[in-house]
Protein backbone atom coordinates (compact mmCIF):
# COMPACT_ATOMS: atom_id res chain seq x y z
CA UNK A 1 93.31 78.71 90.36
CA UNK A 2 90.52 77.41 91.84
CA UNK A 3 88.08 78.76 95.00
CA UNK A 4 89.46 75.39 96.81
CA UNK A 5 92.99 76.23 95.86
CA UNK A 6 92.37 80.47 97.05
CA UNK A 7 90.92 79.10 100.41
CA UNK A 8 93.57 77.09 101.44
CA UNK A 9 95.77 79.97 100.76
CA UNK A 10 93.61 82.21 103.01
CA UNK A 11 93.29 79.64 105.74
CA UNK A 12 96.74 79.17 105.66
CA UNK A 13 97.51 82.77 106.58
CA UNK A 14 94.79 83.77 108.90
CA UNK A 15 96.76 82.46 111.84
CA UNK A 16 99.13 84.73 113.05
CA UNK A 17 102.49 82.70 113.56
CA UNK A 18 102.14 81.51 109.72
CA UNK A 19 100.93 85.53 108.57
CA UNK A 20 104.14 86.35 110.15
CA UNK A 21 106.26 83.69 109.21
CA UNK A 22 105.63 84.24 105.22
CA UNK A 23 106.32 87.48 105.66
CA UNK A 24 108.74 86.95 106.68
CA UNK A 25 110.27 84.79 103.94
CA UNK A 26 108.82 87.45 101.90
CA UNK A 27 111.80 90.00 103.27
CA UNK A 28 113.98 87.30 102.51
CA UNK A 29 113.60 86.39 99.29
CA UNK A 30 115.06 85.15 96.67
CA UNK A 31 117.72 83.67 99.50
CA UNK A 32 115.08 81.97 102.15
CA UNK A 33 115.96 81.35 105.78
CA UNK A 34 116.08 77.76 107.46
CA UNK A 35 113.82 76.53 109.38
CA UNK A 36 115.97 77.06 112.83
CA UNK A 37 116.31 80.75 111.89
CA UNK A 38 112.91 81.06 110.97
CA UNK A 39 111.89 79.93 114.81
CA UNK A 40 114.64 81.74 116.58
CA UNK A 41 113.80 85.28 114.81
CA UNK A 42 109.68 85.06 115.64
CA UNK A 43 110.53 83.45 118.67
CA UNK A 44 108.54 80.16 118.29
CA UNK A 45 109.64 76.85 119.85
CA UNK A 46 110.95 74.84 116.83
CA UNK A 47 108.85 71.82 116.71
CA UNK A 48 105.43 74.49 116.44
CA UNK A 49 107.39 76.46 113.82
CA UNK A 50 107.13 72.80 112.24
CA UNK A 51 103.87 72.18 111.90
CA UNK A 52 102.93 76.19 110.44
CA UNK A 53 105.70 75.23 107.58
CA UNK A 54 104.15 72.01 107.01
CA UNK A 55 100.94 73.95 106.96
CA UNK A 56 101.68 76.63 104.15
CA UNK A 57 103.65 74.19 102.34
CA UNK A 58 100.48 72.40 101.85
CA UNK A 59 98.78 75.46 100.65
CA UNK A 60 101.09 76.08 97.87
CA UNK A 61 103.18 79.23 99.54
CA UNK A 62 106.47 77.86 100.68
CA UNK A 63 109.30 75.79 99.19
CA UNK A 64 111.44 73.96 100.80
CA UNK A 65 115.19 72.52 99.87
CA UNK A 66 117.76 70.60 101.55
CA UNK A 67 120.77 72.46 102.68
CA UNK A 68 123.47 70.21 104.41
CA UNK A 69 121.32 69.29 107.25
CA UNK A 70 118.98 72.05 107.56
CA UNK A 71 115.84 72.70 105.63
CA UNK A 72 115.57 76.26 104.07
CA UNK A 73 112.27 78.07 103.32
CA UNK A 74 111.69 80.36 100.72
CA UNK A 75 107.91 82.08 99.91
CA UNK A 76 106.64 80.76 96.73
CA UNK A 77 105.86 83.79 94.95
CA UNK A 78 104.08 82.49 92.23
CA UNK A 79 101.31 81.53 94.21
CA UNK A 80 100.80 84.39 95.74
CA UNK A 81 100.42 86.37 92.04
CA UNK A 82 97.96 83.70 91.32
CA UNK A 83 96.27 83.95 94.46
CA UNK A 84 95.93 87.84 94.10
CA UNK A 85 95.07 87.74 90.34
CA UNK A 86 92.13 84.82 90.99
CA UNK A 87 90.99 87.38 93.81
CA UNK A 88 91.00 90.42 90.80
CA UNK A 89 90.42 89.14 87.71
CA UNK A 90 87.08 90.53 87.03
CA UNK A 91 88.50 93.81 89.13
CA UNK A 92 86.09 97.28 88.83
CA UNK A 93 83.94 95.44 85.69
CA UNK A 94 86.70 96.17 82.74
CA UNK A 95 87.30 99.64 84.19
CA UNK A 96 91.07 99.49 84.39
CA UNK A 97 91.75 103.14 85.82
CA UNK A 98 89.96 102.40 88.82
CA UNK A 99 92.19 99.67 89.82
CA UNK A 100 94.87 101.86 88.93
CA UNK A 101 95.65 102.44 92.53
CA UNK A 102 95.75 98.82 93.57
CA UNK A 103 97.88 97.90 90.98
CA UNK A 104 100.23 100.36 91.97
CA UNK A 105 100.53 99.36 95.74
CA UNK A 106 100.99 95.51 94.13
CA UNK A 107 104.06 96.96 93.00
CA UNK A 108 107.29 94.86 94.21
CA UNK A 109 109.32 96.63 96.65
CA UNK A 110 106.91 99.75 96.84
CA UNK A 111 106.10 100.60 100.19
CA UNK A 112 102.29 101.24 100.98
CA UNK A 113 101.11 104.49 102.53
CA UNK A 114 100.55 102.33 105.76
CA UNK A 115 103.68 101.04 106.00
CA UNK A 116 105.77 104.24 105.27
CA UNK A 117 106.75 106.43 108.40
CA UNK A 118 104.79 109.47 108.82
């Protein structure tokens, strides 16, 4: 990866509707959701849920497929572990324990502290 490739990414998810929407797809993985359902559940008309597909598909973090006749999303995980190693590759200068605790919240399916009820 690239820093063209990582900004896309970024761009791609610093609007709110498309943060939302791949996290969305996150929840839902490996399964995906079409694109109606997608709309319908953050409450966005469908042809503007259009156009923020169309924009992270662009940037590498959604796949698409044909499904009779709707069009189901899925996140494309890989980039995002490519994304989030290019951003820590050189992470803490070779000092591995101190990115110990980032690691661990980079965990699949391990809640962070600021998600987890009080």
């Amino acid at each position: 990866m690239d820093n063209t490739t990582a900004i896309e990414a970024f761009a791609a998810l610093s609007q709110a509707t498309r943060l939302e929407t791949f996290r969305l797809l996150v929840r839902h993985e490996p399964e995906g959701l079409p694109a109606g359902e997608i709309a319908r559940l953050l409450d966005v008309p469908h042809n503007t849920m259009s156009t923020h597909l169309g924009v992270l598909a662009r940037a590498g973090l959604v796949v698409s497929r044909r499904h009779s006749r709707s069009v189901v999303y899925r996140a494309n995980l890989e980039r995002v572990r490519e994304t989030v190693s290019f951003l820590v590759r050189d992470c803490c200068a070779g000092h591995p324990d101190l990115c110990e605790p980032l690691l661990q919240d980079l965990r699949p399916c391990n809640p962070s502290t600021e998600d987890a009820p009080s």
